[in-house]
Protein backbone atom coordinates (compact mmCIF):
# COMPACT_ATOMS: atom_id res chain seq x y z
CA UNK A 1 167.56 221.54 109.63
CA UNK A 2 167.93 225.15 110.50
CA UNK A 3 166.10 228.05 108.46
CA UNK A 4 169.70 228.94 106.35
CA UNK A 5 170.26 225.46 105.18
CA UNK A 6 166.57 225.04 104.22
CA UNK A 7 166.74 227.84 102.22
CA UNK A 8 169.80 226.57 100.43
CA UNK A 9 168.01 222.98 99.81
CA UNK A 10 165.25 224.95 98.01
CA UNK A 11 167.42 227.12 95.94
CA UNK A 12 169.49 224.02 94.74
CA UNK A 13 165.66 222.39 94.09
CA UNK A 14 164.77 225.72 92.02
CA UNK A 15 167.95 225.58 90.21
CA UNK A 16 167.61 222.01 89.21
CA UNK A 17 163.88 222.63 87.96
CA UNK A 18 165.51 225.22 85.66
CA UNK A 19 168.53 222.56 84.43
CA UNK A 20 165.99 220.05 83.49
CA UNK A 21 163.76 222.16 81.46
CA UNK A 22 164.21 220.44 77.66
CA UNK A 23 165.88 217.37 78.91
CA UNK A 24 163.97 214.41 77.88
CA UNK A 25 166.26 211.44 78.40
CA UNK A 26 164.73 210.79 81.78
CA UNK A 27 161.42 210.53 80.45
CA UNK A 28 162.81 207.24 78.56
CA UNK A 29 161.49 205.42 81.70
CA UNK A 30 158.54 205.77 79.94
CA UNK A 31 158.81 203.42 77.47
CA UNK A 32 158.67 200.60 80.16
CA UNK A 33 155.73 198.74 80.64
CA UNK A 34 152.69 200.36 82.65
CA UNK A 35 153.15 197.97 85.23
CA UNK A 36 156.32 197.52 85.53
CA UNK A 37 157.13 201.59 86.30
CA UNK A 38 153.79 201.17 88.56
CA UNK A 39 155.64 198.59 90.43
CA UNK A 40 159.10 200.73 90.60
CA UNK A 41 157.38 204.01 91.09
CA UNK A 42 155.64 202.92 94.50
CA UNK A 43 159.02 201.08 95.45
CA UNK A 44 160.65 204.61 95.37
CA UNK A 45 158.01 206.90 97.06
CA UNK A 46 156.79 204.27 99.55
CA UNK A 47 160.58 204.29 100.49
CA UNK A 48 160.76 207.85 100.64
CA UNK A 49 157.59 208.17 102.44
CA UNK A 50 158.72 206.11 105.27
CA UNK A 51 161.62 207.70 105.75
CA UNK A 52 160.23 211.13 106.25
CA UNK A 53 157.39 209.51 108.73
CA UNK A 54 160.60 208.59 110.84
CA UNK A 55 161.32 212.03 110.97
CA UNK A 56 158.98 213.69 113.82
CA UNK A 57 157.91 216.87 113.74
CA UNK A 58 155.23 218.51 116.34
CA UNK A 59 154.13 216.46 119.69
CA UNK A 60 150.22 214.67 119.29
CA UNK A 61 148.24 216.08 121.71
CA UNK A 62 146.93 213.00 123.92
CA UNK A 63 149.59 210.53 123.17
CA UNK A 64 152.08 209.98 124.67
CA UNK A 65 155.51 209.34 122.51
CA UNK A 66 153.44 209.78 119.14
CA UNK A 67 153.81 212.54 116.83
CA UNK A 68 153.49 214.01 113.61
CA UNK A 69 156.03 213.48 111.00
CA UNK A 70 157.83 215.20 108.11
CA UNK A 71 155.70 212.88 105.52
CA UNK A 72 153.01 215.10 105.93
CA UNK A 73 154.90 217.45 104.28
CA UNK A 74 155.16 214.75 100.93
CA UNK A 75 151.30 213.85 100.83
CA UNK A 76 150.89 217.16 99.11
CA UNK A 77 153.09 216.57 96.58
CA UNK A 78 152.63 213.09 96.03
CA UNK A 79 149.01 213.78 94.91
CA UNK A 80 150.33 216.39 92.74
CA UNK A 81 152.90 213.75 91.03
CA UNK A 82 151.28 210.83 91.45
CA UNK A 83 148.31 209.22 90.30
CA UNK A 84 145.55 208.50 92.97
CA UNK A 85 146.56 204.55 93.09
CA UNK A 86 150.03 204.63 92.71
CA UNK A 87 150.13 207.86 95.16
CA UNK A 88 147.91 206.34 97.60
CA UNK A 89 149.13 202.64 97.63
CA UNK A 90 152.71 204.38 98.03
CA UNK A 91 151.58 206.18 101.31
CA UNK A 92 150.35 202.46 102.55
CA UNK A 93 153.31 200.60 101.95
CA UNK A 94 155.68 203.94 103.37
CA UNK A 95 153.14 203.72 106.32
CA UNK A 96 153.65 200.08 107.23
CA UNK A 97 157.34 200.17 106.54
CA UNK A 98 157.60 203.00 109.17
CA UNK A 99 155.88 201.19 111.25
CA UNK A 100 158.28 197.70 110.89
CA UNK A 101 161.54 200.45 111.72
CA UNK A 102 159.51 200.99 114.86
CA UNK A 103 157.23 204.14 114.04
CA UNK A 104 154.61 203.80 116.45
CA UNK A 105 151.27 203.49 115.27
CA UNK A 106 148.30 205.80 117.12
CA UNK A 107 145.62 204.58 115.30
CA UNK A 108 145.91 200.69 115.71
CA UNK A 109 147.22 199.83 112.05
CA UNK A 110 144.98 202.75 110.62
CA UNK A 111 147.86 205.78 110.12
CA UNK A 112 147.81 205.53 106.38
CA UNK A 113 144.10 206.57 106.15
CA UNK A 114 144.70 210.51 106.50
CA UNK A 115 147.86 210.80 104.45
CA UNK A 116 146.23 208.76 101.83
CA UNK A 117 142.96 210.66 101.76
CA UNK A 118 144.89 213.87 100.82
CA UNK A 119 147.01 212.10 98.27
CA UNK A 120 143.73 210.55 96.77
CA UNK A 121 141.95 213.69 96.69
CA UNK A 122 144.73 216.09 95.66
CA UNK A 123 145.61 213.88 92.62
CA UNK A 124 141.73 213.31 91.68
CA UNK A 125 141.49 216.47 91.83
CA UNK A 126 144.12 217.12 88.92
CA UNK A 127 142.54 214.35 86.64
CA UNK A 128 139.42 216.56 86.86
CA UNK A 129 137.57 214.37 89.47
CA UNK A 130 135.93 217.45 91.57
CA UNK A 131 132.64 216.15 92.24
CA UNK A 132 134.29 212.98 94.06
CA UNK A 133 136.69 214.87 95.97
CA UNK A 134 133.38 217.31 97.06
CA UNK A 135 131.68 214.19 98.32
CA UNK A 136 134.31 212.83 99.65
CA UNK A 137 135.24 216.03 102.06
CA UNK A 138 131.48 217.09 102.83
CA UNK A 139 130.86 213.64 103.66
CA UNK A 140 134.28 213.62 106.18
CA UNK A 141 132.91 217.19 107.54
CA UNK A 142 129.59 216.05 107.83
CA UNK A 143 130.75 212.70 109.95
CA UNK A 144 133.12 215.05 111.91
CA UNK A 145 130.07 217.32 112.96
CA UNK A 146 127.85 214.67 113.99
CA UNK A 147 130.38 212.74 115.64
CA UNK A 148 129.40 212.34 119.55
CA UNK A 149 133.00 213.35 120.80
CA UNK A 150 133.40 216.38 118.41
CA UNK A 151 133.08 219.87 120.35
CA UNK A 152 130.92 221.97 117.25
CA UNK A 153 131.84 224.81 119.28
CA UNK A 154 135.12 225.86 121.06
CA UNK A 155 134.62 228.68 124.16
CA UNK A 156 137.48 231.08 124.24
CA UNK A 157 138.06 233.09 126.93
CA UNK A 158 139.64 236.53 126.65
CA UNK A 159 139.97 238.65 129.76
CA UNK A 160 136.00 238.07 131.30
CA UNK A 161 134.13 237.19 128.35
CA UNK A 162 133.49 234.00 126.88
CA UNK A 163 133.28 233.66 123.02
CA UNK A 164 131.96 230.41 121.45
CA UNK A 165 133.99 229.63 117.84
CA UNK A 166 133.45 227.12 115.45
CA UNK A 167 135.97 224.38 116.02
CA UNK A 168 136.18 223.41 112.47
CA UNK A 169 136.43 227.28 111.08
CA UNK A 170 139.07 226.07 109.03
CA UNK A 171 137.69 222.63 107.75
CA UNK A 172 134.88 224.46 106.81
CA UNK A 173 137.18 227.49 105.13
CA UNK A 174 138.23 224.86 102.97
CA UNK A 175 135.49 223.39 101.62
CA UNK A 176 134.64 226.23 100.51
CA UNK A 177 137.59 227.07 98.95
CA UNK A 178 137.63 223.72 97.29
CA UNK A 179 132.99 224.20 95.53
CA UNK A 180 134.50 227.92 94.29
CA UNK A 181 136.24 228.46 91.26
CA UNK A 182 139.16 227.83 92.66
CA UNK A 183 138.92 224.23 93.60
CA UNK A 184 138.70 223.91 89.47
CA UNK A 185 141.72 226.45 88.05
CA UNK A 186 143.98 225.01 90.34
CA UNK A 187 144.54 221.65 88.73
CA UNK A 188 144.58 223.77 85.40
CA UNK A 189 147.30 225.96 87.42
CA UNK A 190 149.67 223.19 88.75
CA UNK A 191 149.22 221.33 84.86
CA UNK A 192 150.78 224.56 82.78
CA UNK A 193 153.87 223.14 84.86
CA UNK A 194 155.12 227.13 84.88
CA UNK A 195 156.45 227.88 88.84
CA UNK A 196 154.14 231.30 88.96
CA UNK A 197 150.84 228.67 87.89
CA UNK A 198 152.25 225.47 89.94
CA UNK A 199 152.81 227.76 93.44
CA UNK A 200 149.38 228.88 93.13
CA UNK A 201 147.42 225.81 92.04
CA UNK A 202 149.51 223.64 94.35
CA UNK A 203 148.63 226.41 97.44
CA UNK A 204 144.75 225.57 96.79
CA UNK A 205 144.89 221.93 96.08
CA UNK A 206 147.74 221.55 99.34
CA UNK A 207 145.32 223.96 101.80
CA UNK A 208 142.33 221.31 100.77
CA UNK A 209 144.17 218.34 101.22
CA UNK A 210 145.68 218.77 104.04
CA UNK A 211 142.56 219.96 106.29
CA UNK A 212 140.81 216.60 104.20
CA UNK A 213 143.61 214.44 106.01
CA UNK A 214 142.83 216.84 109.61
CA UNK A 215 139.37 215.90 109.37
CA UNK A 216 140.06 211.76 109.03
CA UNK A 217 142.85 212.05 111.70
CA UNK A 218 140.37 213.81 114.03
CA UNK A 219 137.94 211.04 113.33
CA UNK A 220 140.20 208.45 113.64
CA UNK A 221 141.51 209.99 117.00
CA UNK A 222 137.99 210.81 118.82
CA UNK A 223 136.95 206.73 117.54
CA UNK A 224 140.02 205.55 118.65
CA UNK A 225 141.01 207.21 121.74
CA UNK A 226 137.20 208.03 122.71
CA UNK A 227 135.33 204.91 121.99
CA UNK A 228 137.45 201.50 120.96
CA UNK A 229 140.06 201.93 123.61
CA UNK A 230 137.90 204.61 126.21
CA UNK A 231 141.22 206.78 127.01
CA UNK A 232 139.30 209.83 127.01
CA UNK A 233 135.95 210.42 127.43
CA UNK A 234 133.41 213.29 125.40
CA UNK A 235 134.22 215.43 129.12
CA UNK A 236 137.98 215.28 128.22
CA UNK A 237 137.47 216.00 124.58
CA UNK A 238 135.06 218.96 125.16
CA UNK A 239 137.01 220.45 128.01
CA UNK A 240 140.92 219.49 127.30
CA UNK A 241 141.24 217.73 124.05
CA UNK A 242 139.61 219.66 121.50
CA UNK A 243 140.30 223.36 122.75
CA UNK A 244 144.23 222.31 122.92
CA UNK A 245 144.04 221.48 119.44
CA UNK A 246 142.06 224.27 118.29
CA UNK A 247 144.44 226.97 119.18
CA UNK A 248 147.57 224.38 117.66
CA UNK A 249 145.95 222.98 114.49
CA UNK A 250 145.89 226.35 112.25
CA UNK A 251 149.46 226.58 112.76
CA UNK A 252 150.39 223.14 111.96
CA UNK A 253 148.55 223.31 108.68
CA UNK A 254 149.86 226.83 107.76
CA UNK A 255 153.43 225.47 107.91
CA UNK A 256 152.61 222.05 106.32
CA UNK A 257 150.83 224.08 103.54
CA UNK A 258 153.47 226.71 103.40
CA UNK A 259 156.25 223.95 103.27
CA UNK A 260 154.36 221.34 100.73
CA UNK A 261 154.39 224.79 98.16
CA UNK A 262 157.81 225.69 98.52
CA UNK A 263 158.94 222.13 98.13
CA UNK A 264 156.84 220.79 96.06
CA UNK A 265 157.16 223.48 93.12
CA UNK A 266 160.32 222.16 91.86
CA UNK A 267 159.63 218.55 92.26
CA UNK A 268 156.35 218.97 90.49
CA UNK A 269 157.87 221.02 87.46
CA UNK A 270 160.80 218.18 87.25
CA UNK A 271 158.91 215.11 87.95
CA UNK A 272 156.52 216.00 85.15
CA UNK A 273 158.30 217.46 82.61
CA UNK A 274 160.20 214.04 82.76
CA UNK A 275 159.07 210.80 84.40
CA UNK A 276 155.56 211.85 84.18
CA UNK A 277 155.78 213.68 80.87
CA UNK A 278 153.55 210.88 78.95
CA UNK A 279 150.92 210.88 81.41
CA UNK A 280 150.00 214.09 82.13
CA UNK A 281 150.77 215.84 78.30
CA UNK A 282 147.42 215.65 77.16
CA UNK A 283 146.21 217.34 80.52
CA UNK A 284 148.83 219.85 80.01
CA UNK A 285 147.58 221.39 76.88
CA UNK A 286 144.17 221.22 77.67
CA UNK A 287 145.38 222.86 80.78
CA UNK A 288 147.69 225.18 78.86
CA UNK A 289 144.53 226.45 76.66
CA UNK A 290 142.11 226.78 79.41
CA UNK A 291 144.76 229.25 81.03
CA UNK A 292 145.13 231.56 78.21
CA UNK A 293 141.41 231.48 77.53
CA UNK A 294 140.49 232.98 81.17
């Protein structure tokens, strides 16, 4: 898709946000049992998932014919819409579904684990789970660190001097992001449902999630690749692996950030204002108030 026609997809998404503002016929699929939509709702988005994890995006440094895909753009926004079960059992079934239309499968059966960690988090996240979702990433940051194939320190060369640079800057960047303030008025943000509030809750709550998911892909990677099958060793990691992917990674979660926001503003404000309306009005108001108070 070239950069003209994506911006026409996400005016048509805008536009449609705005024609389904007061219609509440869709939300009828509410009155259906719990799990029944349960059951229908991870049907759809485990469909949808594996169809964008078909769709590959930038090369995976190390491994040969794998990739990333465009699903990494969704997990965003399916913690944002979905609940953290229905979300994450969605990106499980997608996962294994890809991998039955012949995505190949890096981590030996174990791809859903990053793309479900941000869905998990993200959604906890908006159901005022914080503390968790702290845990959670200090205690993937923490096992990243002490990890014996993870490089703490990247050296970077620039003309004749050598500088030594944290290889998880970012990781750590948002962690902190996620213990201030605004790991906490960014759930309130996204649950006012207005597109101002959701681009700037769902910017936080993406930039989190998404370096949560680097972190478990890293660790499944360096486990994988480093110690169960012995491809590379801590040498190759230290000297190859790990400053290749320092200089790409930034970039790659900028534009999955960047794309998740722009995307994702529209299907939020629909998706909730209608098929979600029941679940999430409560949280709303509360969210509504809590706004206007600050």
């Amino acid at each position: 898709m070239d950069t003209e026609n994506f911006i026409k997809l996400c005016k048509k998404l805008h536009n449609s946000a705005e024609k389904f503002d007061g219609v509440k016929g869709l939300s009828d699929i509410s009155k259906l049992g719990n799990k029944t939509k349960i059951i229908a709702f991870i049907a759809i988005f485990a469909a949808m998932y594996a169809v964008l994890r078909r769709i590959p995006t930038v090369p995976m440094v190390g491994v040969a014919g794998a990739s990333f895909s465009l699903s990494d753009v969704a997990a965003p926004i399916y913690g944002a819409i979905l609940g953290p079960f229905t979300g994450g059992l969605s990106v499980v079934v997608g996962t294994f579904l890809a991998m039955a239309l012949g995505k190949s499968a890096p981590f030996l059966g174990l791809d859903f684990l990053p793309a479900a960690v941000n869905v998990i988090a993200i959604s906890l996240l908006l159901k005022r789970k914080w503390l968790i979702v702290v845990i959670l990433n200090a205690v993937l940051l923490v096992t990243f660190l002490l990890h014996p194939f993870t490089s703490i320190l990247v050296n970077i060369t620039i003309g004749e001097t050598t500088f030594s640079f944290p290889f998880a800057w970012m990781h750590i960047v948002a962690f902190v992001v996620l213990i201030s303030p605004l790991g906490r008025k960014a759930s309130n943000w996204i649950l006012t449902l207005e597109p101002y509030n959701i681009a700037k809750g769902l910017t936080v709550l993406a930039f989190v999630g998404t370096m949560m998911q680097h972190l478990m892909g890293n660790l499944l990677y360096e486990t994988i690749f480093g110690q169960v099958l012995q491809y590379y060793s801590q040498v190759d990691f230290a000297t190859i692996i790990w400053p290749s992917v320092f200089f790409l990674y930034p970039l790659e979660r900028f534009a999955l950030v960047v794309l998740s926001v722009v995307i994702g503003i529209p299907l939020v404000r629909i998706l909730k204002k209608t098929f979600f309306a029941d679940n999430d009005s409560k949280l709303s108001k509360t969210a509504n108030n809590l706004t206007v108070a600050s």
